[in-house]
N, C-alpha and C. Protein backbone atom coordinates (compact mmCIF):
# COMPACT_ATOMS: atom_id res chain seq x y z
N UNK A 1 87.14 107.12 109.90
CA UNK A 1 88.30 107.98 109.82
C UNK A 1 88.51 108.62 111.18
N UNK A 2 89.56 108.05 111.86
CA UNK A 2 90.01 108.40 112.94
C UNK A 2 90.18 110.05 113.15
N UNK A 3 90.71 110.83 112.33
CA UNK A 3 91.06 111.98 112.46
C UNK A 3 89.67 113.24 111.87
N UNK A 4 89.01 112.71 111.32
CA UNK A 4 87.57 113.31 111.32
C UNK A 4 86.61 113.32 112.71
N UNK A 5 87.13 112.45 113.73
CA UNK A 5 86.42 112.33 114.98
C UNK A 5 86.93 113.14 116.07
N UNK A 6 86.21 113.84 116.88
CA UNK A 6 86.47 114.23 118.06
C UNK A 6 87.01 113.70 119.18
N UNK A 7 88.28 113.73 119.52
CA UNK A 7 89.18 113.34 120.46
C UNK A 7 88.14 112.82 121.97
N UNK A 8 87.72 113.90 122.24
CA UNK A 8 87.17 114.41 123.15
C UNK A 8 85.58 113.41 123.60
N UNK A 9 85.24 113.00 122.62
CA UNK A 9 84.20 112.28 122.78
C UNK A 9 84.79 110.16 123.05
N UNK A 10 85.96 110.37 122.90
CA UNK A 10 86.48 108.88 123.29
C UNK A 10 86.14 108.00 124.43
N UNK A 11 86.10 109.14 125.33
CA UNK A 11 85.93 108.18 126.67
C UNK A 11 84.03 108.14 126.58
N UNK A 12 83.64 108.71 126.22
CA UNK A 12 81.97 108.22 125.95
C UNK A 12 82.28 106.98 125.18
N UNK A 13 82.65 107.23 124.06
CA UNK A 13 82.27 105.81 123.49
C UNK A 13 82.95 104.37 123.93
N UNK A 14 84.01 104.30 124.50
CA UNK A 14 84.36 103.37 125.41
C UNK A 14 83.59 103.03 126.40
N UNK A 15 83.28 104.16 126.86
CA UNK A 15 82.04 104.08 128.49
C UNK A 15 80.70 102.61 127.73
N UNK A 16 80.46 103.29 126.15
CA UNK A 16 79.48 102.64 125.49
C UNK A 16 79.76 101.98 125.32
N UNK A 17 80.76 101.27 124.80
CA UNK A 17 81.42 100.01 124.46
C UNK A 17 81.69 98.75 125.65
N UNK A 18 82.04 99.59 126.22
CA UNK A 18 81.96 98.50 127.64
C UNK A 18 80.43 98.53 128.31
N UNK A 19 79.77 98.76 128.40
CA UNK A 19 78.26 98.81 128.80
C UNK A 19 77.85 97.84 127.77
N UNK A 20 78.32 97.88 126.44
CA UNK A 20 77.41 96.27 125.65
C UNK A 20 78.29 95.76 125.68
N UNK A 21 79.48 95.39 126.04
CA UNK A 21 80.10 94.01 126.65
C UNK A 21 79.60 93.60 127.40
N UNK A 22 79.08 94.26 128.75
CA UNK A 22 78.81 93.67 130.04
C UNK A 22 77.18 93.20 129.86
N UNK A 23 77.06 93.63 128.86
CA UNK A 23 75.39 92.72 128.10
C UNK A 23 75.05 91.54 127.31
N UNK A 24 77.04 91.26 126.81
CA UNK A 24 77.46 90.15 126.21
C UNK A 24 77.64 90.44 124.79
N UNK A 25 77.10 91.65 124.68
CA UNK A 25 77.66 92.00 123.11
C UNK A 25 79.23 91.92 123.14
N UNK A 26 79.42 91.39 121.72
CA UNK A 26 81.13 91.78 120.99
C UNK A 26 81.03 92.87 119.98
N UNK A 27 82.16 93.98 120.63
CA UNK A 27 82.10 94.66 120.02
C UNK A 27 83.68 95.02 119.38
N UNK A 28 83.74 95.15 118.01
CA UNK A 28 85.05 95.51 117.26
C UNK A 28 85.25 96.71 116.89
N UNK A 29 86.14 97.24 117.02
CA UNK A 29 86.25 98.90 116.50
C UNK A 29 87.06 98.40 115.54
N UNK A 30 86.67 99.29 114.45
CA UNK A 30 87.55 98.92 113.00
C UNK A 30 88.06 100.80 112.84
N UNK A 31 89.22 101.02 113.61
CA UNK A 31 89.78 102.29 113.41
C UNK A 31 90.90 102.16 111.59
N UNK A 32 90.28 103.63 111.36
CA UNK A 32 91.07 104.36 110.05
C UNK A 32 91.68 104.86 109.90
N UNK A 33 92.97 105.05 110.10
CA UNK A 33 93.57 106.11 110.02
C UNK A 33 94.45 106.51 108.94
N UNK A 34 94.12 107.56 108.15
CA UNK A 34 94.96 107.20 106.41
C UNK A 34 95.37 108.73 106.67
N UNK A 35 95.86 109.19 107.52
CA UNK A 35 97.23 110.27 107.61
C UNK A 35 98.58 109.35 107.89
N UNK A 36 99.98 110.36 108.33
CA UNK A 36 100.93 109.47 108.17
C UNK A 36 100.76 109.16 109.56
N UNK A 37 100.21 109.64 110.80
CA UNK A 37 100.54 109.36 111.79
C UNK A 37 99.60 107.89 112.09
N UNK A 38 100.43 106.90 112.51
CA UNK A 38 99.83 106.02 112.80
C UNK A 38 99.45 105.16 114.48
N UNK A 39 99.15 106.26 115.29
CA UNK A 39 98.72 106.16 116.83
C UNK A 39 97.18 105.84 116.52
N UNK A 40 97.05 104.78 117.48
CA UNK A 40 95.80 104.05 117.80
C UNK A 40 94.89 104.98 118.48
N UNK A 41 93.57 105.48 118.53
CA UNK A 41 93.12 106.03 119.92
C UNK A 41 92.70 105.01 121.09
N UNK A 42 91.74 103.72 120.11
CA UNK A 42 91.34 102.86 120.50
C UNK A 42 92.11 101.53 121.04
N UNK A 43 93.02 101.32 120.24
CA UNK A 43 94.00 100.15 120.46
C UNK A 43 94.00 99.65 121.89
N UNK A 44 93.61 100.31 122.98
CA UNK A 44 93.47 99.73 124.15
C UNK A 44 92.17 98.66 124.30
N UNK A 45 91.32 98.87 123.18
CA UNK A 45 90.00 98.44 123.04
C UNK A 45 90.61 96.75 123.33
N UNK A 46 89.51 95.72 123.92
CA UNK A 46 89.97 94.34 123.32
C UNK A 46 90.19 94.15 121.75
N UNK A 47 89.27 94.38 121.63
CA UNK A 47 88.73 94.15 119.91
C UNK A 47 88.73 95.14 119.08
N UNK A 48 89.75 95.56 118.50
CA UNK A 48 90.01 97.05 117.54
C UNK A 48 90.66 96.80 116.71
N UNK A 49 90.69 96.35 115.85
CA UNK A 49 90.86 96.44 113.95
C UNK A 49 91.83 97.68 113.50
N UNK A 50 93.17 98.06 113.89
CA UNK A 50 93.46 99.70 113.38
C UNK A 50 94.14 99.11 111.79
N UNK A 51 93.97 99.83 111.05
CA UNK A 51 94.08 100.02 109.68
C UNK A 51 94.80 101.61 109.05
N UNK A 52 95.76 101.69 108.52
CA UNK A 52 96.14 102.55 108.20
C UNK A 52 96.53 102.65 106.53
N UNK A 53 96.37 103.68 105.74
CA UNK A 53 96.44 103.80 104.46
C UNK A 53 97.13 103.00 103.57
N UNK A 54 98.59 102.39 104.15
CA UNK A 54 99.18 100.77 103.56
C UNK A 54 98.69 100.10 103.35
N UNK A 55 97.43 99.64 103.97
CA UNK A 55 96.16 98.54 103.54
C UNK A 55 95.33 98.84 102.61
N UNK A 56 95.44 100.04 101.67
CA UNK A 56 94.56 100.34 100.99
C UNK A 56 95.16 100.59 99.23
N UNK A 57 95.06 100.15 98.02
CA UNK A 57 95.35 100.77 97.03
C UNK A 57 95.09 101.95 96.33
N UNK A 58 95.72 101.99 95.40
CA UNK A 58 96.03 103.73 94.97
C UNK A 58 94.86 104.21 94.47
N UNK A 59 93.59 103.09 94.67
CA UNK A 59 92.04 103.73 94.23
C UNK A 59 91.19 103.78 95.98
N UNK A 60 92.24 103.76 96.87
CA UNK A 60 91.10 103.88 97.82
C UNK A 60 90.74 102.41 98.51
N UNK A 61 90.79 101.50 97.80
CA UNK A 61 90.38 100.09 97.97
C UNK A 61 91.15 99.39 98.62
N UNK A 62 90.35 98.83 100.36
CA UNK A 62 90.67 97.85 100.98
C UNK A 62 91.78 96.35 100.20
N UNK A 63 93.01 96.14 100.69
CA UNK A 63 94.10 95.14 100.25
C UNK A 63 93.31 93.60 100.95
N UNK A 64 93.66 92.31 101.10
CA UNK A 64 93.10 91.60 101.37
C UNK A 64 93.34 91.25 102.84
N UNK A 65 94.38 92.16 103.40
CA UNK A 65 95.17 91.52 104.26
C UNK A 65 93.67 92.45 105.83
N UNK A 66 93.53 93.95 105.02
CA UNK A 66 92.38 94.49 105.63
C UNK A 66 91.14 93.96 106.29
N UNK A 67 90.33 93.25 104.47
CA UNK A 67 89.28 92.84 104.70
C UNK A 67 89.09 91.68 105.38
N UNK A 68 90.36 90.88 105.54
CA UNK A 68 90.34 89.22 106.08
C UNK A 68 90.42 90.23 107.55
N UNK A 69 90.94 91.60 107.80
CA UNK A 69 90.99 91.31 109.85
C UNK A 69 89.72 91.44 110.34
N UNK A 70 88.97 92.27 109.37
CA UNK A 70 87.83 92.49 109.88
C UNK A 70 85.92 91.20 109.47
N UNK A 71 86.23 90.57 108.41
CA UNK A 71 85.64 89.51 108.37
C UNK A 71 85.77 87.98 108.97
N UNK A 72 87.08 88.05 109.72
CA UNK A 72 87.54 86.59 110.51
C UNK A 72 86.19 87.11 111.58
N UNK A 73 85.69 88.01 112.10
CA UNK A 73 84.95 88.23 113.32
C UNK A 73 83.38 87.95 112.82
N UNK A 74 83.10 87.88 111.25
CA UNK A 74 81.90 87.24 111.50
C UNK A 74 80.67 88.19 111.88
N UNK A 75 80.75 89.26 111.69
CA UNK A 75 80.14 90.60 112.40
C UNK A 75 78.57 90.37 111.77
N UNK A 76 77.67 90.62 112.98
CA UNK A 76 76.03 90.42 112.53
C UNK A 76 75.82 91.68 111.99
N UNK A 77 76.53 93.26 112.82
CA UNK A 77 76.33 94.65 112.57
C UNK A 77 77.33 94.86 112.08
N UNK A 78 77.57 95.98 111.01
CA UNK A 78 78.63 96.58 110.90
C UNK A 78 77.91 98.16 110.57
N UNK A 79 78.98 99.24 111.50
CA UNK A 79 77.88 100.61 111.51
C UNK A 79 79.01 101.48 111.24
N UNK A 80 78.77 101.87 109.64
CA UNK A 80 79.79 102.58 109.31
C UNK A 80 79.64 104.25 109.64
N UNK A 81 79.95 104.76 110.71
CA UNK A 81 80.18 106.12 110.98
C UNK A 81 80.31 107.22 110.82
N UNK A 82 81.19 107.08 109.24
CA UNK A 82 82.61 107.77 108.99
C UNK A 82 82.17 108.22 107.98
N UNK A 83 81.95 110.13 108.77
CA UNK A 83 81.34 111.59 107.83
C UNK A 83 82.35 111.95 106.32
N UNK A 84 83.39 111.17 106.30
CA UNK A 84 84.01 112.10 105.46
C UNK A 84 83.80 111.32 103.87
N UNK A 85 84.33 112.44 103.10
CA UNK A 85 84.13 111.96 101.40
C UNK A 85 84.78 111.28 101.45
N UNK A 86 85.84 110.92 102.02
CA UNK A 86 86.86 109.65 101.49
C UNK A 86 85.93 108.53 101.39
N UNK A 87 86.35 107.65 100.24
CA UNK A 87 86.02 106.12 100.71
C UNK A 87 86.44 104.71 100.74
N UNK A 88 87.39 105.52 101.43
CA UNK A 88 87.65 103.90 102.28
C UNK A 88 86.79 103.11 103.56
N UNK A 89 85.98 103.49 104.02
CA UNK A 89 85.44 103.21 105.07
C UNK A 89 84.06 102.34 104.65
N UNK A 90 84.02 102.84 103.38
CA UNK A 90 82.60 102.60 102.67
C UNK A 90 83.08 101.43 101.89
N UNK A 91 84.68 101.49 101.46
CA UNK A 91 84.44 100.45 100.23
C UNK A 91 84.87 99.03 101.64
N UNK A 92 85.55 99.06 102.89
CA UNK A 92 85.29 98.25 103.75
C UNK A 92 84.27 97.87 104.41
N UNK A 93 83.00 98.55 104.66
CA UNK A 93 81.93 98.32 104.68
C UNK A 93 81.28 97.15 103.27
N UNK A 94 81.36 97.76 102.49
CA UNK A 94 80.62 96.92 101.00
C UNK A 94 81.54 95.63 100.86
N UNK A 95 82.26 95.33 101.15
CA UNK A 95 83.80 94.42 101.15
C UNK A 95 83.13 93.27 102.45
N UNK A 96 82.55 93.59 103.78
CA UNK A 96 82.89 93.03 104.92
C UNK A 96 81.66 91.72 104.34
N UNK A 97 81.51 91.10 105.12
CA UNK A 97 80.65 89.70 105.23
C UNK A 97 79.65 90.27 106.39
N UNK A 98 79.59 91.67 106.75
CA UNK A 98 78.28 91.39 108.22
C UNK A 98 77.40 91.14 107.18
N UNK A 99 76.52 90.31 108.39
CA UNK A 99 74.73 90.86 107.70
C UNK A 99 74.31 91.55 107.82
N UNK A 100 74.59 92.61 108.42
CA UNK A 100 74.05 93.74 108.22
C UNK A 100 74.67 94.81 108.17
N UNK A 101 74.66 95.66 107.01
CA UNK A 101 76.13 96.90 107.08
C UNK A 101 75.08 98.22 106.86
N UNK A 102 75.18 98.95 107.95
CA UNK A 102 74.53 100.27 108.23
C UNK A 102 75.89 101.23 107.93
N UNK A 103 75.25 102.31 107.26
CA UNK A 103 75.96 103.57 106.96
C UNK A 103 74.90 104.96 106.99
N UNK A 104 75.56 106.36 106.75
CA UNK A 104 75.34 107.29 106.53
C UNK A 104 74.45 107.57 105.94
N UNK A 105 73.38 108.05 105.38
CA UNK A 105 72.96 108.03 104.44
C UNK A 105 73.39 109.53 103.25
N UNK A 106 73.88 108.79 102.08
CA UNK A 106 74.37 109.62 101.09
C UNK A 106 74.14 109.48 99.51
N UNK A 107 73.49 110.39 99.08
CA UNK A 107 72.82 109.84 97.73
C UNK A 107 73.69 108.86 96.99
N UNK A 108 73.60 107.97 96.29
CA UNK A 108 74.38 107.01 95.69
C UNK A 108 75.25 105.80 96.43
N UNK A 109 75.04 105.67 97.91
CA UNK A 109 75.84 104.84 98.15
C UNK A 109 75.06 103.86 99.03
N UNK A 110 73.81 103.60 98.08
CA UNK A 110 72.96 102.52 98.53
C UNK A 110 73.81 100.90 98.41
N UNK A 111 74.59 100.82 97.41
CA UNK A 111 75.27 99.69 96.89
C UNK A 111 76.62 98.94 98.19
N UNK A 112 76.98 100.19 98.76
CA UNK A 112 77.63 99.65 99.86
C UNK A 112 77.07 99.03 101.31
N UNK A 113 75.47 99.66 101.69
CA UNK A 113 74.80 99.71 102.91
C UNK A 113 73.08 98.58 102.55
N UNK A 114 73.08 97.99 103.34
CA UNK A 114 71.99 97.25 103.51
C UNK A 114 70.74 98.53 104.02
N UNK A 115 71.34 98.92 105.06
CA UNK A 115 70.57 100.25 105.43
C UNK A 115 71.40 101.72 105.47
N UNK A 116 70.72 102.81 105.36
CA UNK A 116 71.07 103.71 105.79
C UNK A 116 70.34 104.78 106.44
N UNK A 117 71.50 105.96 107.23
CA UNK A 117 70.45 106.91 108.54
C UNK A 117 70.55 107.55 108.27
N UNK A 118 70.15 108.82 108.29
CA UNK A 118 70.16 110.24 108.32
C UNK A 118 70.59 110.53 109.62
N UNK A 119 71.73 111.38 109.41
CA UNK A 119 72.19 111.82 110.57
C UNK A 119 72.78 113.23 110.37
N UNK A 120 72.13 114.09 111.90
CA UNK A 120 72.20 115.34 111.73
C UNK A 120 74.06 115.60 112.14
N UNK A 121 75.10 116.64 111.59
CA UNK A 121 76.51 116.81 111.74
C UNK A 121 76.09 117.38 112.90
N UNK A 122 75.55 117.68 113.87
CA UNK A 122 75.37 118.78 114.93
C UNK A 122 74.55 117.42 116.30
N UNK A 123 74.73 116.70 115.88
CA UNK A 123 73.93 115.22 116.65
C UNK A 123 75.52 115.59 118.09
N UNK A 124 74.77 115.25 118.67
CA UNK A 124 76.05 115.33 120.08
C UNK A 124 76.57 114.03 120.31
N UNK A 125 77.37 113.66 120.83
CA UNK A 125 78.00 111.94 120.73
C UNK A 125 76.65 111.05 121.67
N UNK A 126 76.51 111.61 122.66
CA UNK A 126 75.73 110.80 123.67
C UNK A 126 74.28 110.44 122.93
N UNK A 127 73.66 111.83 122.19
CA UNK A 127 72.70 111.32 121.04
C UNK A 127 73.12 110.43 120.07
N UNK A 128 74.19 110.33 119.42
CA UNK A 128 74.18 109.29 118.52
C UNK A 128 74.10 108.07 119.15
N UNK A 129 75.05 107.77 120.40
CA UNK A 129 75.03 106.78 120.91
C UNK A 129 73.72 105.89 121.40
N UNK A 130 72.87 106.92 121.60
CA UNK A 130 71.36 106.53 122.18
C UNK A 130 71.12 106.09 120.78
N UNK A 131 70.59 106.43 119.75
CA UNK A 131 70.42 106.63 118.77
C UNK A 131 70.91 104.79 118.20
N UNK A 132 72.13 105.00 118.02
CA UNK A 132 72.79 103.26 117.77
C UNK A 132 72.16 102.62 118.66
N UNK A 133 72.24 102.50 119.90
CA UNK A 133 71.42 101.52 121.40
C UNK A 133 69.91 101.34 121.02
N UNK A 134 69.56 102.49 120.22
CA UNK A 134 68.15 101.94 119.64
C UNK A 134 67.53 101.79 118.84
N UNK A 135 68.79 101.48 117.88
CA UNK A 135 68.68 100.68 115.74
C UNK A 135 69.02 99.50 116.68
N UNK A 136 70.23 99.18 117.94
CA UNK A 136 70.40 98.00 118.11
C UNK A 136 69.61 97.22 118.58
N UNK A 137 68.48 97.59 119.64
CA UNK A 137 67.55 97.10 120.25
C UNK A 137 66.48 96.74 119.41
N UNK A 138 66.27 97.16 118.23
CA UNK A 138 65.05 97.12 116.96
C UNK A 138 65.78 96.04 116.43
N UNK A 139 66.81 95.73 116.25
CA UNK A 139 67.32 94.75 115.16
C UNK A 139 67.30 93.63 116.30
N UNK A 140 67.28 93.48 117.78
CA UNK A 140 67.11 92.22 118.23
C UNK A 140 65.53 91.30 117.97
N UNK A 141 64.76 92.43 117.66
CA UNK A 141 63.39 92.08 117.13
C UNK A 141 62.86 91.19 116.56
């Protein structure tokens, strides 16, 4: 969920995003945005997935037109982020084809995540980011 995220922390995670390109990783941003405004933050990204609440039915649930943009890519990771109760992010996560779909960790929503993290709301972006760089480096294992 695009609008649950800090503006302000964008150009870090691009900085990150392009640092595992230039390592040969592919990386896809699958942006959310289910207010009416529908501006990209990422859309400059190569590879960014934006999705807005039209793709979703009146229970929350990913349409097909969603889950086909983000499973044509075949994704080994998929690292679902996204602090808020809504769930749409989760039921696209449980929906995708990665092999591996990391999320939040939140009582009951073992059924969507292969794994899940504990993560502190007070984590600073550059910590999480370290943090992902080194679930990612364990999973090349």
């Amino acid at each position: 969920h695009i609008h649950f995220f800090n503006l302000r922390y964008a150009k870090q995670i691009t900085d990150f995003i392009t640092r595992l390109e230039k390592e040969g990783k592919q990386v896809i941003i699958i942006e959310l945005n289910t207010r009416n405004t529908a501006d990209s933050v990422f859309g400059d990204q190569k590879l960014c997935v934006f999705l807005t609440k039209k793709y979703f039915n009146w229970l929350k649930i990913p349409d097909h037109y969603a889950t086909s943009r983000i499973n044509k890519h075949h994704l080994d990771v998929l690292i679902d982020l996204d602090t808020s109760e809504e769930p749409y992010a989760r039921f696209l996560s449980g929906l995708s084809n990665a092999k591996t779909r990391v999320g939040i960790y939140r009582e009951g929503l073992d059924e969507y995540y292969d794994l899940m993290v504990s993560m502190d709301p007070n984590l600073l972006p550059q910590e999480l980011l370290h943090n992902i760089e080194h679930f990612l480096n364990l999973l090349k294992k």
